[in-house]
PDB file of N, CA and C in Angstrom:
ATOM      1  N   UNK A   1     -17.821 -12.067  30.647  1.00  0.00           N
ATOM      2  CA  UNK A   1     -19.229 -12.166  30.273  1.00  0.00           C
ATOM      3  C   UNK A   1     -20.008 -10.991  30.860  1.00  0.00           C
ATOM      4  N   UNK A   2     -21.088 -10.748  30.271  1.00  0.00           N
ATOM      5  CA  UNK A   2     -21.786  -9.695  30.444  1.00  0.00           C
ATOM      6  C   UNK A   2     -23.340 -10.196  30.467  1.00  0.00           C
ATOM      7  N   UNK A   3     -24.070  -9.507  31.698  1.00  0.00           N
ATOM      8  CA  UNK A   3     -25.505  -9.917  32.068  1.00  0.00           C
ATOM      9  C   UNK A   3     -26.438  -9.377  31.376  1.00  0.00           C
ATOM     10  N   UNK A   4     -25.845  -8.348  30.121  1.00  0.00           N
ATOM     11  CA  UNK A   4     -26.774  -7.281  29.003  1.00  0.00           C
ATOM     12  C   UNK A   4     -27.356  -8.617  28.485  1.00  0.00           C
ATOM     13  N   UNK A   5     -28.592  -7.984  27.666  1.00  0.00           N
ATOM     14  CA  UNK A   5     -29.223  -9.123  26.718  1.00  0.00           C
ATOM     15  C   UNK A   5     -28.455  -8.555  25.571  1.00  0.00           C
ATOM     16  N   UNK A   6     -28.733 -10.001  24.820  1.00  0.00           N
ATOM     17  CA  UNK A   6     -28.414 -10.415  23.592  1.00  0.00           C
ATOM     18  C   UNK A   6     -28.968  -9.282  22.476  1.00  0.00           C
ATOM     19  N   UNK A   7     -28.499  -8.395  21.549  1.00  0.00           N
ATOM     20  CA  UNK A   7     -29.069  -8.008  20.845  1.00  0.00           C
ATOM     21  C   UNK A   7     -28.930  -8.414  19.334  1.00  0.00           C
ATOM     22  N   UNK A   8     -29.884  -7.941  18.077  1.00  0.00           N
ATOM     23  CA  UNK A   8     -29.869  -8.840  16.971  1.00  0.00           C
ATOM     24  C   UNK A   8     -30.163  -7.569  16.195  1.00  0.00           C
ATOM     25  N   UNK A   9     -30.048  -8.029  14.750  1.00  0.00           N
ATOM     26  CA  UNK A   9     -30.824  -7.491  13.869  1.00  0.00           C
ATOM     27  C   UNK A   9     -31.982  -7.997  12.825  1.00  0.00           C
ATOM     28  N   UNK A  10     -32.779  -7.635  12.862  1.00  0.00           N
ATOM     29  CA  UNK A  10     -34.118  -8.501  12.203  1.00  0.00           C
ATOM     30  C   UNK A  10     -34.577  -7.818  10.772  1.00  0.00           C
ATOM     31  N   UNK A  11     -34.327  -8.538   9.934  1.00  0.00           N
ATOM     32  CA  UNK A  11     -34.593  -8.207   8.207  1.00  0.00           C
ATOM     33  C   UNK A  11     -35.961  -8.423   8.150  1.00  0.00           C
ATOM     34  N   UNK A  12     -36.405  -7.648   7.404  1.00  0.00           N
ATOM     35  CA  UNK A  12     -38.271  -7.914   6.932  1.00  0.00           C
ATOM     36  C   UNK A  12     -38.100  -7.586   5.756  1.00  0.00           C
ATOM     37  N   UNK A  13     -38.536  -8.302   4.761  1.00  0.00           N
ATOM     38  CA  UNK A  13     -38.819  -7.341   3.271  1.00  0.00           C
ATOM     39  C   UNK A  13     -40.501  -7.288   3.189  1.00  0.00           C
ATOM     40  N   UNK A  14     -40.532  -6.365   2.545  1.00  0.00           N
ATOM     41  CA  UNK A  14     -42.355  -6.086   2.106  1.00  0.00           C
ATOM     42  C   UNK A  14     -42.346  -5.378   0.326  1.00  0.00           C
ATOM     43  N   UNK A  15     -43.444  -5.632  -0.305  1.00  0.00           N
ATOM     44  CA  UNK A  15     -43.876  -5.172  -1.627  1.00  0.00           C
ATOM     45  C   UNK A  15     -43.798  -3.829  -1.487  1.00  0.00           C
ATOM     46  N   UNK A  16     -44.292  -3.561  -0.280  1.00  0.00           N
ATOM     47  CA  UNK A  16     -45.288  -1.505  -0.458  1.00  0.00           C
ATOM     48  C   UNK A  16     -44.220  -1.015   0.864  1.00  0.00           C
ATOM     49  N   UNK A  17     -43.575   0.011   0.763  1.00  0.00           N
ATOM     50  CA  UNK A  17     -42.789   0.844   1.276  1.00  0.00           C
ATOM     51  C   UNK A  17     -44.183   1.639   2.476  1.00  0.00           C
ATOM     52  N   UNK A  18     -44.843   2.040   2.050  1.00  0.00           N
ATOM     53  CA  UNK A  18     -45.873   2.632   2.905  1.00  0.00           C
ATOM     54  C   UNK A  18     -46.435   1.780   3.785  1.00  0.00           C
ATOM     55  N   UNK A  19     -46.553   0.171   3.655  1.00  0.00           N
ATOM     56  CA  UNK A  19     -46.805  -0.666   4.237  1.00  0.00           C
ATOM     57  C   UNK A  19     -45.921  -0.942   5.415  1.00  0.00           C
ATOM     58  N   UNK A  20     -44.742  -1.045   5.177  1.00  0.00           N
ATOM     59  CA  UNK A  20     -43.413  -1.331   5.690  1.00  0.00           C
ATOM     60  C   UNK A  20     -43.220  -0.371   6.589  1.00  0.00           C
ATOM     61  N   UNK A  21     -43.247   0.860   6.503  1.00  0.00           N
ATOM     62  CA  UNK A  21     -43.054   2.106   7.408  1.00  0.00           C
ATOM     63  C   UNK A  21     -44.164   2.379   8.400  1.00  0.00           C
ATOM     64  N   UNK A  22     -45.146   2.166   8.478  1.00  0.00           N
ATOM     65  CA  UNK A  22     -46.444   1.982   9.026  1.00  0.00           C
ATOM     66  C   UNK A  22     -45.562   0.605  10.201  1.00  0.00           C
ATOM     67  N   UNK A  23     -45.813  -0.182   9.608  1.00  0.00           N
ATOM     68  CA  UNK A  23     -45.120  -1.795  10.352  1.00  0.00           C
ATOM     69  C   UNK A  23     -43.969  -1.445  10.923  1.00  0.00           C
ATOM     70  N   UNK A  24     -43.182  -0.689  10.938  1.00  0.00           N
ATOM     71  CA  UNK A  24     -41.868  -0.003  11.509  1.00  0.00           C
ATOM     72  C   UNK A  24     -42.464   0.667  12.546  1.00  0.00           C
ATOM     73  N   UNK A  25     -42.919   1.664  12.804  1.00  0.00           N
ATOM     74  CA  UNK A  25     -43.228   2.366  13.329  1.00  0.00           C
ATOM     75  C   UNK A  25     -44.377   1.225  14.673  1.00  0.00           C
ATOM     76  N   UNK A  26     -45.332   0.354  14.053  1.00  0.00           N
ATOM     77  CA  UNK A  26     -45.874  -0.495  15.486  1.00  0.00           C
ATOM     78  C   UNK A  26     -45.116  -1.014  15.683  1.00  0.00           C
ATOM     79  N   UNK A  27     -44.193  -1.443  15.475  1.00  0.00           N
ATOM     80  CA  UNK A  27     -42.940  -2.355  16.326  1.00  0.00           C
ATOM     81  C   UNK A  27     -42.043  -1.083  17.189  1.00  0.00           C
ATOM     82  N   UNK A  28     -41.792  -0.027  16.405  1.00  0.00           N
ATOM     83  CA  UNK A  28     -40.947   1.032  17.427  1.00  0.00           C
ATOM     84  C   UNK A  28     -42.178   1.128  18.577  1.00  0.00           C
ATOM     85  N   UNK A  29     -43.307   1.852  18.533  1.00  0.00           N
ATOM     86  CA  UNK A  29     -44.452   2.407  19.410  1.00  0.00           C
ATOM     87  C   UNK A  29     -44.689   0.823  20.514  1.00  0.00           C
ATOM     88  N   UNK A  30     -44.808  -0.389  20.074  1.00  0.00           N
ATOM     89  CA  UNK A  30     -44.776  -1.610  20.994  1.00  0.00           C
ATOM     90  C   UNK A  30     -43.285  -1.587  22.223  1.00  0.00           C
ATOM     91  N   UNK A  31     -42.436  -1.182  21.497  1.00  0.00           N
ATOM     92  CA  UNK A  31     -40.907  -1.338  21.731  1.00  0.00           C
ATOM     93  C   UNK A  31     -40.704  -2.595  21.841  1.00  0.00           C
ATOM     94  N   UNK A  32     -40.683  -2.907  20.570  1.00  0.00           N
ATOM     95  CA  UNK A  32     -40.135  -4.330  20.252  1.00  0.00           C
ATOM     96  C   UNK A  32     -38.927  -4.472  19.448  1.00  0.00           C
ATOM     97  N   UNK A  33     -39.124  -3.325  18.359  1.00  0.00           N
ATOM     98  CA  UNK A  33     -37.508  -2.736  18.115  1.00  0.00           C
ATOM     99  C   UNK A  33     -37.580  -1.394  18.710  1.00  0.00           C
ATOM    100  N   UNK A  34     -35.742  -0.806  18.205  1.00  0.00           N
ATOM    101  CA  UNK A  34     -35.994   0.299  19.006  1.00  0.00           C
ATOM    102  C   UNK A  34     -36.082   0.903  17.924  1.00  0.00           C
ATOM    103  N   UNK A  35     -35.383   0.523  16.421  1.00  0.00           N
ATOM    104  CA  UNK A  35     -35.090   1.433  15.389  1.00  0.00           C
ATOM    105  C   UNK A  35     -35.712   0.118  13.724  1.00  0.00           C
ATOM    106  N   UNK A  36     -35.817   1.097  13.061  1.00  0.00           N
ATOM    107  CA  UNK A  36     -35.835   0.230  11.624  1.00  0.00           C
ATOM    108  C   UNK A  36     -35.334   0.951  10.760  1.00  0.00           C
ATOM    109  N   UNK A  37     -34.119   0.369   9.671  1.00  0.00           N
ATOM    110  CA  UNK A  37     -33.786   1.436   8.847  1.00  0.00           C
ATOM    111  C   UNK A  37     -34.196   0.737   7.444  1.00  0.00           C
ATOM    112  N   UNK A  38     -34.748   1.855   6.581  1.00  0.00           N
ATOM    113  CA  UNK A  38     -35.410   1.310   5.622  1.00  0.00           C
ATOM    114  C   UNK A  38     -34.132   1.641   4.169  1.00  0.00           C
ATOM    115  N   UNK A  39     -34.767   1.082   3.312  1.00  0.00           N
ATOM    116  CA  UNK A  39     -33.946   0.759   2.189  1.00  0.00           C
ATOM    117  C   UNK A  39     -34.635   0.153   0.410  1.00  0.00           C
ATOM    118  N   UNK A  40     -34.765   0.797   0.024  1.00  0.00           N
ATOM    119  CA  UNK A  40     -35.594   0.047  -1.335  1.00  0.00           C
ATOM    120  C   UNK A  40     -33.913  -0.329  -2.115  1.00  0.00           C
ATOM    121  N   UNK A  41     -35.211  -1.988  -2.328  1.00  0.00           N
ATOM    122  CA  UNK A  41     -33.726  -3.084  -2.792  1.00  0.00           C
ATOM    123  C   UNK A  41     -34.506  -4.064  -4.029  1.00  0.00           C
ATOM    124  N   UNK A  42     -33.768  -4.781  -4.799  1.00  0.00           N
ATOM    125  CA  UNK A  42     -34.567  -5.094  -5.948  1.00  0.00           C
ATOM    126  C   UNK A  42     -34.472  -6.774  -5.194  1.00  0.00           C
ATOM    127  N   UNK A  43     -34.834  -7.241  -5.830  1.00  0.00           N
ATOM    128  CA  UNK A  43     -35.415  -8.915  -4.936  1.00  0.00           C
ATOM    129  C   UNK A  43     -35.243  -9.974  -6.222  1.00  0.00           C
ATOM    130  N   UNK A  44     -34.722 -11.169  -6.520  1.00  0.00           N
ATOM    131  CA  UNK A  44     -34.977 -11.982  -7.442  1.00  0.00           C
ATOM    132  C   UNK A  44     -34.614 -13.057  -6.464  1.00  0.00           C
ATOM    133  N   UNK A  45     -35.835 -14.004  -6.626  1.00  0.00           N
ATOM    134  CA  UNK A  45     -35.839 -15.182  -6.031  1.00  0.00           C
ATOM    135  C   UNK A  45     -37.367 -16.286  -6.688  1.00  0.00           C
ATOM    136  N   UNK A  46     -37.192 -17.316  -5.951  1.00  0.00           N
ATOM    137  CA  UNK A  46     -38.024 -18.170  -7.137  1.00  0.00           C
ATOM    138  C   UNK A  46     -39.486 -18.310  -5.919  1.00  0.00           C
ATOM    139  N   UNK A  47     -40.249 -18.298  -6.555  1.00  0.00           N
ATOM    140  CA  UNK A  47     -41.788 -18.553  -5.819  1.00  0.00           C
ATOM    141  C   UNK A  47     -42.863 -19.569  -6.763  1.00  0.00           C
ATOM    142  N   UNK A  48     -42.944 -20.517  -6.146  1.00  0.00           N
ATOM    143  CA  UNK A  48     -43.842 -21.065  -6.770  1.00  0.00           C
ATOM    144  C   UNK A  48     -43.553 -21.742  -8.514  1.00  0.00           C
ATOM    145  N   UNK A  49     -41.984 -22.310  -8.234  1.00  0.00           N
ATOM    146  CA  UNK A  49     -41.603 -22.670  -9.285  1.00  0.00           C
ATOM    147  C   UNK A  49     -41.276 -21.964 -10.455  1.00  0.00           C
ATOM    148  N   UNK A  50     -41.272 -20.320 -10.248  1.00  0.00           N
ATOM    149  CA  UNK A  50     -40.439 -19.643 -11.485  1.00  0.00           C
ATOM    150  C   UNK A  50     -39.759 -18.606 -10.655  1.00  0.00           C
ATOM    151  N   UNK A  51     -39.089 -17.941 -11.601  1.00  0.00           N
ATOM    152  CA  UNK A  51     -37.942 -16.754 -10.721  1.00  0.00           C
ATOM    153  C   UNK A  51     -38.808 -15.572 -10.909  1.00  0.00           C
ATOM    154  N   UNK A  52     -38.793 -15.013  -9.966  1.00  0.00           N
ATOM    155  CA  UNK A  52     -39.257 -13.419  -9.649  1.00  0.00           C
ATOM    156  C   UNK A  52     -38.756 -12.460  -9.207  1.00  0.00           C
ATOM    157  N   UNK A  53     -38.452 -11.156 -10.199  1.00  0.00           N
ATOM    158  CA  UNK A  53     -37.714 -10.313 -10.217  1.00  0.00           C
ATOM    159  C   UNK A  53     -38.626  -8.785  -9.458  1.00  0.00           C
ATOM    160  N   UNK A  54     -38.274  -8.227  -8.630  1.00  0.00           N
ATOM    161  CA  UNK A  54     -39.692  -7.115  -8.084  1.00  0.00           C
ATOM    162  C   UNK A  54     -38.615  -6.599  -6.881  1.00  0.00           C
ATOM    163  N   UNK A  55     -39.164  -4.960  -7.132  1.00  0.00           N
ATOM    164  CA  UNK A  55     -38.937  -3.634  -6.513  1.00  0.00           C
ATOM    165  C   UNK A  55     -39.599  -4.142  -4.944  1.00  0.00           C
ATOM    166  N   UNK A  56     -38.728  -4.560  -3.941  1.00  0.00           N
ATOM    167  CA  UNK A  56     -39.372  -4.204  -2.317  1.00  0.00           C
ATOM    168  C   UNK A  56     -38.675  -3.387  -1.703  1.00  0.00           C
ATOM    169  N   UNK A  57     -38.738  -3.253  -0.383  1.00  0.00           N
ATOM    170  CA  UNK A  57     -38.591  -2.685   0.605  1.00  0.00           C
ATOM    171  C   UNK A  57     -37.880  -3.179   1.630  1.00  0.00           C
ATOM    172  N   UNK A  58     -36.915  -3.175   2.112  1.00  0.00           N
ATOM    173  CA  UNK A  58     -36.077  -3.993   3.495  1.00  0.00           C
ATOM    174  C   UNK A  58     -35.978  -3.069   4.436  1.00  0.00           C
ATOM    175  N   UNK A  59     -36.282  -3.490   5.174  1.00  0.00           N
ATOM    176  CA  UNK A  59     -36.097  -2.838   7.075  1.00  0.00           C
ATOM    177  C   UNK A  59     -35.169  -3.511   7.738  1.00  0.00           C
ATOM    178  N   UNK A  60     -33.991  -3.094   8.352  1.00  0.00           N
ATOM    179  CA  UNK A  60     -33.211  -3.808   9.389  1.00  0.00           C
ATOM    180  C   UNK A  60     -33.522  -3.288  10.806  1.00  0.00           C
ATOM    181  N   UNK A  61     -34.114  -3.783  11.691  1.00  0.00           N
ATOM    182  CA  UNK A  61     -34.834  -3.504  12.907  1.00  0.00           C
ATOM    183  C   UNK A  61     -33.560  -3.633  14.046  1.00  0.00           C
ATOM    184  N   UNK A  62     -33.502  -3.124  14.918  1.00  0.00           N
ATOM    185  CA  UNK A  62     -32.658  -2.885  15.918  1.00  0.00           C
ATOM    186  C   UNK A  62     -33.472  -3.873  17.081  1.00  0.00           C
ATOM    187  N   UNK A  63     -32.748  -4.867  17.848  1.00  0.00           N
ATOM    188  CA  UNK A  63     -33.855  -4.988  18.803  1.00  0.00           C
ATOM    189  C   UNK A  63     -33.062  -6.335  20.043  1.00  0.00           C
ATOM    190  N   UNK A  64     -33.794  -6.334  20.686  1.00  0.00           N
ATOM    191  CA  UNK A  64     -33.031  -7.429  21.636  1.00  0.00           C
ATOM    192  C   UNK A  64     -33.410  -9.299  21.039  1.00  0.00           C
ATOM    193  N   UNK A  65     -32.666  -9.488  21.015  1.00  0.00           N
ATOM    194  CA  UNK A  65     -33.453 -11.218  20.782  1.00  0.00           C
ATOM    195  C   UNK A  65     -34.174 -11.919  21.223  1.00  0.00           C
ATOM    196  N   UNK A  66     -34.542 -11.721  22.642  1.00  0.00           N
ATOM    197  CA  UNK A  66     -35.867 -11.843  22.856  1.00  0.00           C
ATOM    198  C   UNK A  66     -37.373 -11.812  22.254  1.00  0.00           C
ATOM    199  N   UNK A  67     -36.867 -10.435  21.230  1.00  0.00           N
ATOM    200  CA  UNK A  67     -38.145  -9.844  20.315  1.00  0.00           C
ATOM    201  C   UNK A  67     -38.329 -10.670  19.571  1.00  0.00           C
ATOM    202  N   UNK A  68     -37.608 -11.745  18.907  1.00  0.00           N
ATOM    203  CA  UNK A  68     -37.712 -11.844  17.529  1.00  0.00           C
ATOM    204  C   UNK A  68     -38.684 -12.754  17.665  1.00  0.00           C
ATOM    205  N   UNK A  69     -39.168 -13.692  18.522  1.00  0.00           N
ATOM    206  CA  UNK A  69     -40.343 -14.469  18.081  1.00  0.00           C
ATOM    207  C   UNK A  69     -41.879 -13.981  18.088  1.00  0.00           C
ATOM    208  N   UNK A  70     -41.659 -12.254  19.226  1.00  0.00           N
ATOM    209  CA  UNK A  70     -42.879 -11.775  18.426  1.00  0.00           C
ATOM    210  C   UNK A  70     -42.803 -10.649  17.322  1.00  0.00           C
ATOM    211  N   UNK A  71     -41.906 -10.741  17.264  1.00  0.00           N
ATOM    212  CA  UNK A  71     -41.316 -10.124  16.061  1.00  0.00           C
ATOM    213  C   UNK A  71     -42.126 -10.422  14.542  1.00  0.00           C
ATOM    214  N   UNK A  72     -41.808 -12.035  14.804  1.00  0.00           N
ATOM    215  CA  UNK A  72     -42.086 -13.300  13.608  1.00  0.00           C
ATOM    216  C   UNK A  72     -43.629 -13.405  14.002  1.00  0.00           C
ATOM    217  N   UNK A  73     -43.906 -13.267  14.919  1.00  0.00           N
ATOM    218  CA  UNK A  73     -45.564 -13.691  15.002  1.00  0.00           C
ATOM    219  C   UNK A  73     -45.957 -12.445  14.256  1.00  0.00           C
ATOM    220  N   UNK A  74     -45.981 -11.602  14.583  1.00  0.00           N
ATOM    221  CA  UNK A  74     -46.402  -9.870  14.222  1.00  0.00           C
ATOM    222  C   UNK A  74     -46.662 -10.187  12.559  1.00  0.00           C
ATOM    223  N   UNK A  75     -45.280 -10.395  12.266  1.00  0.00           N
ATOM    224  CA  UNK A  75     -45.518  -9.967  10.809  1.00  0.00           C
ATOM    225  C   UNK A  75     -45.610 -11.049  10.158  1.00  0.00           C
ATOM    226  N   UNK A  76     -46.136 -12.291  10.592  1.00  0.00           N
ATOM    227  CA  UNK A  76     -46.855 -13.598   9.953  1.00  0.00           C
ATOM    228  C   UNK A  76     -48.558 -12.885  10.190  1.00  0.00           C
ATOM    229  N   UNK A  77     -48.845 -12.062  11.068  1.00  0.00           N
ATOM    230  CA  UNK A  77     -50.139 -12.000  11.185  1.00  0.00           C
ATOM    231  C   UNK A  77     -50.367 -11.106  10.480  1.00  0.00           C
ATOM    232  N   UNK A  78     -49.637  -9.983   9.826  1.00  0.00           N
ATOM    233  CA  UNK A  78     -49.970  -8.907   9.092  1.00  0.00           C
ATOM    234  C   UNK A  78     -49.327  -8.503   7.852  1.00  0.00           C
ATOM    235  N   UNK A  79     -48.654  -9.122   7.482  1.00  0.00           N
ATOM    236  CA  UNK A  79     -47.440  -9.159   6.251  1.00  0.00           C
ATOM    237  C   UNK A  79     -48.988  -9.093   5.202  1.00  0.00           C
ATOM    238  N   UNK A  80     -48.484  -8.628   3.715  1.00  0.00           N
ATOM    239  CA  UNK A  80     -49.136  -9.116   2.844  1.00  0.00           C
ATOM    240  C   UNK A  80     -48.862 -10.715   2.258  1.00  0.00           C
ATOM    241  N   UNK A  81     -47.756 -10.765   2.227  1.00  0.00           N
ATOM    242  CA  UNK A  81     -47.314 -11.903   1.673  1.00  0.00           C
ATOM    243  C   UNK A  81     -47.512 -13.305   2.224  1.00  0.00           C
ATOM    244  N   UNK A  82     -47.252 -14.209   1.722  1.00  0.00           N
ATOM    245  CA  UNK A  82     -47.750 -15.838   2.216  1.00  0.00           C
ATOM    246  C   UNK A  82     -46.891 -16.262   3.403  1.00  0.00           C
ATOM    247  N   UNK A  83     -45.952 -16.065   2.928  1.00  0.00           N
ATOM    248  CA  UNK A  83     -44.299 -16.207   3.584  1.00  0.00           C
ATOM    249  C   UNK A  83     -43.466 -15.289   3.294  1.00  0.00           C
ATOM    250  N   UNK A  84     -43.389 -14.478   4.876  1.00  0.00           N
ATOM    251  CA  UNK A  84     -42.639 -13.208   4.777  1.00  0.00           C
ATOM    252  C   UNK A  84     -41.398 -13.298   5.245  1.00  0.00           C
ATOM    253  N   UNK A  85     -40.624 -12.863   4.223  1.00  0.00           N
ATOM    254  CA  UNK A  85     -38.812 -12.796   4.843  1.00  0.00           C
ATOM    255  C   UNK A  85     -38.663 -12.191   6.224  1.00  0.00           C
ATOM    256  N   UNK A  86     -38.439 -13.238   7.407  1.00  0.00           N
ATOM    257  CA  UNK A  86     -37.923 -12.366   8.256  1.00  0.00           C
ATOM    258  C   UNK A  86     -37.123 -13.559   8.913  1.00  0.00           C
ATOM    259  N   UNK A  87     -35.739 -12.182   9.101  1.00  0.00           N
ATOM    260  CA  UNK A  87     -34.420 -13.143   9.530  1.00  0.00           C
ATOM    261  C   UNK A  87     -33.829 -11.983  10.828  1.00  0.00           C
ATOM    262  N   UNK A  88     -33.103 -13.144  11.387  1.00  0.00           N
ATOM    263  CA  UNK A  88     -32.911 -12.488  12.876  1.00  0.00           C
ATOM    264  C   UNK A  88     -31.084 -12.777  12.679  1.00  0.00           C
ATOM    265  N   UNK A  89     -29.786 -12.111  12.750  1.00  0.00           N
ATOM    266  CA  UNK A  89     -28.558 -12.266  12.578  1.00  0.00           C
ATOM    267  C   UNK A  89     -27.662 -11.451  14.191  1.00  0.00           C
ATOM    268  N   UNK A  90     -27.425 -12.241  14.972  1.00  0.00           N
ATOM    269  CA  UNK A  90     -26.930 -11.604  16.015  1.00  0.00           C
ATOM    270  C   UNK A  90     -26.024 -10.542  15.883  1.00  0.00           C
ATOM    271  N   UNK A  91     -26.075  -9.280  17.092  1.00  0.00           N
ATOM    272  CA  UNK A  91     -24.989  -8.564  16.855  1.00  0.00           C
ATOM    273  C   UNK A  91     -23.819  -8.842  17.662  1.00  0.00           C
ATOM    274  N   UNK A  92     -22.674  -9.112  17.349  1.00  0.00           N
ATOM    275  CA  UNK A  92     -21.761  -9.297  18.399  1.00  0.00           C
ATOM    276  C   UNK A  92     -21.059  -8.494  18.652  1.00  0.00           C
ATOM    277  N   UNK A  93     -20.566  -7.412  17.870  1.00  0.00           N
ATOM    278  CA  UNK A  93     -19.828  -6.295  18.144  1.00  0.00           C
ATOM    279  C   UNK A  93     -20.750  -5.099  18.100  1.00  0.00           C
ATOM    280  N   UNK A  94     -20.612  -3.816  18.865  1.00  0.00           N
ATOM    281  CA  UNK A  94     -21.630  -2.707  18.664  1.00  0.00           C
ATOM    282  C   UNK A  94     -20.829  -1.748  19.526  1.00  0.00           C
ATOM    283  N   UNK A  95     -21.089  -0.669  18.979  1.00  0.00           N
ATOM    284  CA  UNK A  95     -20.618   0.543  19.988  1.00  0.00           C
ATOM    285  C   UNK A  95     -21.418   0.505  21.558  1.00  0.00           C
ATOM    286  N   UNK A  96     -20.762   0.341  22.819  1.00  0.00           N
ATOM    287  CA  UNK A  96     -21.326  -0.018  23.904  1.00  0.00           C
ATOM    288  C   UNK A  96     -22.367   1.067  24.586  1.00  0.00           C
ATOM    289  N   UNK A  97     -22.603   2.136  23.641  1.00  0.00           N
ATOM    290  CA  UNK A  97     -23.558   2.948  23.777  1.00  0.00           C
ATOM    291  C   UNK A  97     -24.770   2.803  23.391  1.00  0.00           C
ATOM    292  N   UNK A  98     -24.749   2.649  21.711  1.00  0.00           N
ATOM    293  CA  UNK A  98     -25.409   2.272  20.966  1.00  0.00           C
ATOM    294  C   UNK A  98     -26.552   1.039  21.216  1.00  0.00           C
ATOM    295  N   UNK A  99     -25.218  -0.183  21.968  1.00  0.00           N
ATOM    296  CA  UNK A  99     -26.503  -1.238  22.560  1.00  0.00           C
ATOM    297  C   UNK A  99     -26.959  -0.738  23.429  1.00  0.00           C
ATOM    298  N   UNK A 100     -26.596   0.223  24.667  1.00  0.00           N
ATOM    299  CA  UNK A 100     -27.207   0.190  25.467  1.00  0.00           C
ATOM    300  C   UNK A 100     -28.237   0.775  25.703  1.00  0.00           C
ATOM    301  N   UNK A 101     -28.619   1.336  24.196  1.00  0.00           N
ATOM    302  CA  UNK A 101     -29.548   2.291  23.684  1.00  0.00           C
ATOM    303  C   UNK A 101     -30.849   1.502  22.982  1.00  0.00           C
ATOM    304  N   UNK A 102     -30.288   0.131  21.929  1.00  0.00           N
ATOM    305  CA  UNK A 102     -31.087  -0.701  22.300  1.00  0.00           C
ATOM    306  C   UNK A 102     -31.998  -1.126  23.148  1.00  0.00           C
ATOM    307  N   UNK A 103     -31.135  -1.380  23.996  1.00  0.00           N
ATOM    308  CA  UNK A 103     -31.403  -2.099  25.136  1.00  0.00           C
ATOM    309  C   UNK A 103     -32.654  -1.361  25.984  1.00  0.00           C
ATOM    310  N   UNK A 104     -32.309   0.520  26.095  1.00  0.00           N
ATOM    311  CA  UNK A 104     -32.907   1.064  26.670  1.00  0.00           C
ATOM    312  C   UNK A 104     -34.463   1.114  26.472  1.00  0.00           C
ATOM    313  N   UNK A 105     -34.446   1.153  24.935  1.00  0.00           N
ATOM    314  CA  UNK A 105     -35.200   1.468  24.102  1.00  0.00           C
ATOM    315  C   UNK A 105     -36.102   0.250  23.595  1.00  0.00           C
ATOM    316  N   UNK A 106     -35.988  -0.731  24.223  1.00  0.00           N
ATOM    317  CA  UNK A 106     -36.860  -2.153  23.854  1.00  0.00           C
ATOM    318  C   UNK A 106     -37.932  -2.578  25.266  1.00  0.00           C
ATOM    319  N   UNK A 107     -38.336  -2.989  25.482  1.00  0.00           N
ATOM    320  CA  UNK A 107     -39.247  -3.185  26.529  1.00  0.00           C
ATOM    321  C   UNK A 107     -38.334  -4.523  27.216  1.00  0.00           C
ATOM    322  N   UNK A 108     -38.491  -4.983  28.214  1.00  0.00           N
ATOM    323  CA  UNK A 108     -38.031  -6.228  28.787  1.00  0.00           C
ATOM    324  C   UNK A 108     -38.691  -7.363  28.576  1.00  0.00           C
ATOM    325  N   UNK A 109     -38.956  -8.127  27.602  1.00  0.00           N
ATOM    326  CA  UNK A 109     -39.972  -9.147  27.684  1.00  0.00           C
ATOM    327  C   UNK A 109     -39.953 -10.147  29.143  1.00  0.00           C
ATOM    328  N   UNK A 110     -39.665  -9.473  30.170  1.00  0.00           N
ATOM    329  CA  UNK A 110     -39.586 -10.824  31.228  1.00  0.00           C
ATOM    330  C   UNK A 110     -40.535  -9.926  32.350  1.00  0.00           C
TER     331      UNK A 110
END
């Protein structure tokens, strides 16, 4: 066992790419993640009782697990959307640099 924190990866989707990168960037400058890698991805899922097909934006955020509940507050308070996709998927394997680069690179929430 190891006394490192836990690190994760945290999905956000958003409508506006300019929106999203802006929102990347206050979570890097907070150090709440350390990284976000962006990605335009097409989306079909059902809202409000019909299916909806639409051009967004996905970010996979680098970050310790600690972050993720203000992670989730953050972008419940500023998302455009009603209910914003955000999912947190642990990392268990990682190059032991790489986390520790994470790691470096996140603030300590304690």
């Amino acid at each position: 066992m190891t006394d490192q924190p836990d690190i994760c990866e945290v999905v956000i989707t958003a409508p506006d790419e300019a929106w999203l990168l802006a929102f990347t960037r206050q979570l890097v400058e907070r150090r709440l993640a350390a990284c976000g890698h962006h990605a335009s991805i097409r989306s079909i899922y059902t809202w409000q009782h019909s299916i909806e097909a639409h051009q967004e934006t996905r970010v996979a955020l680098h970050t310790r697990a600690e972050h993720v509940p203000a992670i989730i507050e953050t972008t419940n308070n500023q998302h455009p959307y009603e209910v914003p996709c955000v999912i947190a998927t642990p990392i268990i394997h990682a190059n032991p640099e790489y986390a520790q680069w994470i790691i470096d690179s996140t603030n300590d929430p304690t």
